[in-house]
Protein backbone atom coordinates (compact mmCIF):
# COMPACT_ATOMS: atom_id res chain seq x y z
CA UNK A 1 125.19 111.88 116.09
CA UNK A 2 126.46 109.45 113.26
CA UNK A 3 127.21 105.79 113.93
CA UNK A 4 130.37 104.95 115.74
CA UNK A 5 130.16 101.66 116.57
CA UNK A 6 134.14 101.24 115.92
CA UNK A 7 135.16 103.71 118.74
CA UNK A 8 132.30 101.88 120.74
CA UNK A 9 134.16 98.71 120.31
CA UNK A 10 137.39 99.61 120.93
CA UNK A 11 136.35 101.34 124.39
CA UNK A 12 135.40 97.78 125.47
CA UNK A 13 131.25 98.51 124.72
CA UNK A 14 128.59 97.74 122.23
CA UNK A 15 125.58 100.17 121.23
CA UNK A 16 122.95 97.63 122.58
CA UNK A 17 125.08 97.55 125.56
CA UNK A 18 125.17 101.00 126.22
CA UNK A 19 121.17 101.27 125.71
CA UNK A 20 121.77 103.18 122.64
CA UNK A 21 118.55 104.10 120.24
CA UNK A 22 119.25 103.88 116.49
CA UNK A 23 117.19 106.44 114.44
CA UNK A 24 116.42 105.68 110.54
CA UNK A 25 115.42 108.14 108.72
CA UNK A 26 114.65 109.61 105.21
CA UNK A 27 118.01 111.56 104.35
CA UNK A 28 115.77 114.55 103.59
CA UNK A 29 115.38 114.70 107.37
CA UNK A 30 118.91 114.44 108.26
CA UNK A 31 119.38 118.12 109.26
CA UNK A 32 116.32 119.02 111.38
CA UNK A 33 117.06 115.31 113.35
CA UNK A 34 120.89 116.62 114.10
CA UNK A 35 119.09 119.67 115.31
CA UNK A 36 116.79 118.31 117.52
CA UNK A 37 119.59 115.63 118.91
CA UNK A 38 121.63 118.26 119.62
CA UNK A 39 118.96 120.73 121.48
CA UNK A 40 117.51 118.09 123.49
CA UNK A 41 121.23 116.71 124.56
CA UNK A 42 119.82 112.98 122.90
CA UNK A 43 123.50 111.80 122.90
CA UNK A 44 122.23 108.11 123.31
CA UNK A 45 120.92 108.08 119.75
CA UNK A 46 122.52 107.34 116.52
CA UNK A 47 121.41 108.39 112.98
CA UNK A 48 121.54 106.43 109.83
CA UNK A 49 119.67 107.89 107.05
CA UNK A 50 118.45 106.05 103.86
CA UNK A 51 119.21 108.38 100.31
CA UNK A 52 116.68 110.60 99.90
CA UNK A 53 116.40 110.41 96.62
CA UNK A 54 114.60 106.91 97.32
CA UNK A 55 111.74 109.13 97.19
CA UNK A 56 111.40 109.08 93.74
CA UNK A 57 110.99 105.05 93.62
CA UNK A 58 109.07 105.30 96.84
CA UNK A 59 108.07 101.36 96.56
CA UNK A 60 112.02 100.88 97.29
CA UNK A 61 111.59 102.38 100.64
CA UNK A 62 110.58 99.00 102.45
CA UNK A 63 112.96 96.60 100.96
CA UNK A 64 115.64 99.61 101.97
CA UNK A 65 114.78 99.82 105.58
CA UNK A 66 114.42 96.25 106.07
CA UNK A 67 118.00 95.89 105.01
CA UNK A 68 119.06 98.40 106.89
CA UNK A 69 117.22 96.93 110.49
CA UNK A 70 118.25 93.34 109.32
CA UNK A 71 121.85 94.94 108.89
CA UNK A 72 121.96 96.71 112.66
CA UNK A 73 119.44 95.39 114.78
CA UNK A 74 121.59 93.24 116.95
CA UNK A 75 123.34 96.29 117.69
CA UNK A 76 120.96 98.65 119.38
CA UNK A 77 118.74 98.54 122.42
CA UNK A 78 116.25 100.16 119.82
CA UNK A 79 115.48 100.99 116.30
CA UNK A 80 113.26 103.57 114.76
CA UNK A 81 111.87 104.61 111.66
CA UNK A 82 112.08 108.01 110.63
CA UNK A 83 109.35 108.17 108.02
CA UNK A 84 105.79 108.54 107.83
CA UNK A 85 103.93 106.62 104.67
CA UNK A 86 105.79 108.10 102.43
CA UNK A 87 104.10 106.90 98.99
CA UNK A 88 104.60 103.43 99.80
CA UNK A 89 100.52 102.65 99.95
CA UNK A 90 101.05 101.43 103.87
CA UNK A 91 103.90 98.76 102.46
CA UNK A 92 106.02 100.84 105.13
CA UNK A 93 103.30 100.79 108.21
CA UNK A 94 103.05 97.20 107.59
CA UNK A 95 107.02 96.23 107.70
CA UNK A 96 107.66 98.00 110.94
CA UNK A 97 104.48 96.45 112.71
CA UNK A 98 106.13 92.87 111.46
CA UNK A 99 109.53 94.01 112.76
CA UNK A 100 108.37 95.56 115.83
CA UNK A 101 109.27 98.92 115.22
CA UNK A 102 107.69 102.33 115.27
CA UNK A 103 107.48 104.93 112.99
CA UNK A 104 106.36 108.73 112.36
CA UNK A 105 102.50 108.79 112.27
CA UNK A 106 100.98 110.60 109.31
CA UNK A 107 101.40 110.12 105.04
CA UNK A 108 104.28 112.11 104.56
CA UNK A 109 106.46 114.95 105.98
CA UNK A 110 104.56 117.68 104.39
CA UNK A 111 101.72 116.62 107.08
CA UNK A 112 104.13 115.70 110.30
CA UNK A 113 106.05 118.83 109.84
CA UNK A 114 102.68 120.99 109.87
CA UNK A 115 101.15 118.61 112.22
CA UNK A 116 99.28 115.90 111.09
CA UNK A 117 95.78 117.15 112.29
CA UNK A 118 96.17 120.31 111.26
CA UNK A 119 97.46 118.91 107.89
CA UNK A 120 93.87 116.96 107.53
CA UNK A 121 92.28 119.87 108.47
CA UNK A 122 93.66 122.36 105.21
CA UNK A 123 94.52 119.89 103.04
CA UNK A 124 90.44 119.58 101.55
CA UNK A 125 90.90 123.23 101.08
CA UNK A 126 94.66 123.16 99.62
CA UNK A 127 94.12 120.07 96.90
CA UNK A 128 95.79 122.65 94.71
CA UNK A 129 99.39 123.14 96.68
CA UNK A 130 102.63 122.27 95.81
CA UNK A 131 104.54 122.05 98.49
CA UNK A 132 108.49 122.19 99.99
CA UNK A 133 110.52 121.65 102.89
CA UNK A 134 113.79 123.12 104.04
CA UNK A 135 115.38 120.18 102.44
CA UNK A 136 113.83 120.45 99.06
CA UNK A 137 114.00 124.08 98.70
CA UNK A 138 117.82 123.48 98.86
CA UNK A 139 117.87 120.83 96.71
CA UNK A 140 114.59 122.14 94.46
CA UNK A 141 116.73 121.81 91.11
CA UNK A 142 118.29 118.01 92.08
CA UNK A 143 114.49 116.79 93.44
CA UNK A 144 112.18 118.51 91.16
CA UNK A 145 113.57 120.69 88.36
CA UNK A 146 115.93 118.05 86.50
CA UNK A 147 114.35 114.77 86.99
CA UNK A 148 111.24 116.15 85.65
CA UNK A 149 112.95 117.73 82.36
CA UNK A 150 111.94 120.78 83.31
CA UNK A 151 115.97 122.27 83.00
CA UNK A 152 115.96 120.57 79.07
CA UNK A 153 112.34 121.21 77.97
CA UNK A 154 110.69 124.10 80.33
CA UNK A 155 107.19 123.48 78.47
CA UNK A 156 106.68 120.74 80.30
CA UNK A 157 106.30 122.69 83.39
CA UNK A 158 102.40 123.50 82.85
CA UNK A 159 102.33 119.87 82.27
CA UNK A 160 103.64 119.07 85.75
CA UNK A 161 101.91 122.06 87.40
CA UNK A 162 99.31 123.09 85.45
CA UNK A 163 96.77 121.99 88.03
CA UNK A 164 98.41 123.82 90.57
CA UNK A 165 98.17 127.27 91.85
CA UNK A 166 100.40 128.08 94.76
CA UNK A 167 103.64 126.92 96.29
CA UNK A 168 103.41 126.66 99.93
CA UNK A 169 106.76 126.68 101.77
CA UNK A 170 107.18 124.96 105.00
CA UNK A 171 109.65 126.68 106.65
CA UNK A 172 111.49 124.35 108.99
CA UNK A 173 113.99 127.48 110.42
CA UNK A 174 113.94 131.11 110.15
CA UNK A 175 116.07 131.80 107.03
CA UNK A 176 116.06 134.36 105.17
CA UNK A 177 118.01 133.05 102.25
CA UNK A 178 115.67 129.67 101.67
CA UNK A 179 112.67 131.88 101.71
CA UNK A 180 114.21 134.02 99.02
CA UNK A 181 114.55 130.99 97.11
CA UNK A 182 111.57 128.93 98.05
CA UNK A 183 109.93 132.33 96.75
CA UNK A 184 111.99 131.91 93.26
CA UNK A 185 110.94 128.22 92.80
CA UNK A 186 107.39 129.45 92.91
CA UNK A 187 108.49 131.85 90.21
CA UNK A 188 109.79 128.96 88.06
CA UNK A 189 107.02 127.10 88.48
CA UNK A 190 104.61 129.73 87.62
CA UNK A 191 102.91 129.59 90.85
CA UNK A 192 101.77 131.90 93.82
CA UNK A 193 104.10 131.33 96.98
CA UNK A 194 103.23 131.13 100.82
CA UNK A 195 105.64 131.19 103.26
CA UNK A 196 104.28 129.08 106.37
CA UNK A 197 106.52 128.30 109.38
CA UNK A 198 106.22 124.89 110.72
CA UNK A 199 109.54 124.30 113.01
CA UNK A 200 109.72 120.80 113.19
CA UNK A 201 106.04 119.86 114.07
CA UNK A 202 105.03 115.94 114.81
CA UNK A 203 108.54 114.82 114.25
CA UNK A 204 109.83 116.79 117.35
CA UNK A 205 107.00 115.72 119.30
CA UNK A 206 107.54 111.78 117.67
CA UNK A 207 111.16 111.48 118.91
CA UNK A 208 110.43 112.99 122.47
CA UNK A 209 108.08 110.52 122.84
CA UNK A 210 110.21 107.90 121.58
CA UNK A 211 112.83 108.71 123.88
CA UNK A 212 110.54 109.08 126.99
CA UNK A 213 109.14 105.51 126.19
């Protein structure tokens, strides 16, 4: 589901009017949200999603989403936030409490995906993981490998990831092909690789309850 407020209008109906829930969220997430939308039949909510690449300036984040609420509140019954901390040092946590609006518990997707208990649970034990999603496995060389140098000047990479010793690949879906390649980042990055299946973890269980609420 995508926004379509213009065929909304034209039919004689506005999103708030027609109780609809507006989801915004990381673009990172953008796939495994359509997925769940479309399992569960959620054909009230609408996605927006922020660039994902505002992960790499992660004290953007707030002054994004603002701007994005401030920009289509008046138009929804509801508006989530589809991110946990996310690097932003609880900047995030403390904007939606101000704007009245909830978002995924836990630091960062690495944790919600696995579960965010089970997260706290390994991650004294894993200090040493690097770690990828779905998402970044497909986008490993756009995310990771070129805006850390690493396609110019490759000897930077023990630099980067010297201090780590295995790549652990949360594996959103069942697909062969990413794990091939998750299994080939590790290779570039010099590291051991473990495959771990997550499915989609606290952020299914986040948007059932937000839609139950």
């Amino acid at each position: 589901m995508t926004l379509d407020d213009a065929a909304l209008t034209e039919a004689g109906l506005s999103p708030a009017g027609t109780g609809r829930i507006l989801l915004l969220a990381c673009g990172a997430l953008a796939r495994e949200i359509l997925a769940l939308i479309e399992a569960n039949g959620w054909h009230h909510m609408d996605l927006m999603c922020l660039p994902a690449i505002l992960h790499n300036h992660p004290n953007r984040i707030p002054d994004a989403v603002r701007a994005a609420v401030d920009k289509h509140r008046e138009g929804y019954a509801k508006i989530f936030v589809v991110y946990a901390d996310c690097g932003t040092g609880g900047r995030l946590a403390a904007l939606c409490g101000e704007l009245g609006i909830d978002l995924v518990e836990g630091p960062h997707c690495y944790s919600f995906f696995e579960g965010n208990q089970a997260f706290a649970t390994r991650s004294s034990d894993q200090i040493d993981a690097f770690y990828l999603t779905d998402f970044l496995v497909r986008q490993f060389d756009a995310f990771v490998w070129k805006p850390l140098g690493l396609d110019r000047h490759p000897e930077l990479r023990e630099m980067y990831f010297g201090n780590y010793a295995t790549l652990v690949y949360q594996a959103q879906t069942d697909d062969p092909t990413l794990d091939a390649k998750a299994q080939d980042c590790a290779d570039r990055l010099g590291l051991a690789y473990e495959r771990r299946f997550t499915g989609y973890g606290d952020l299914a269980t986040t948007l059932r309850q937000w839609v139950s609420g």
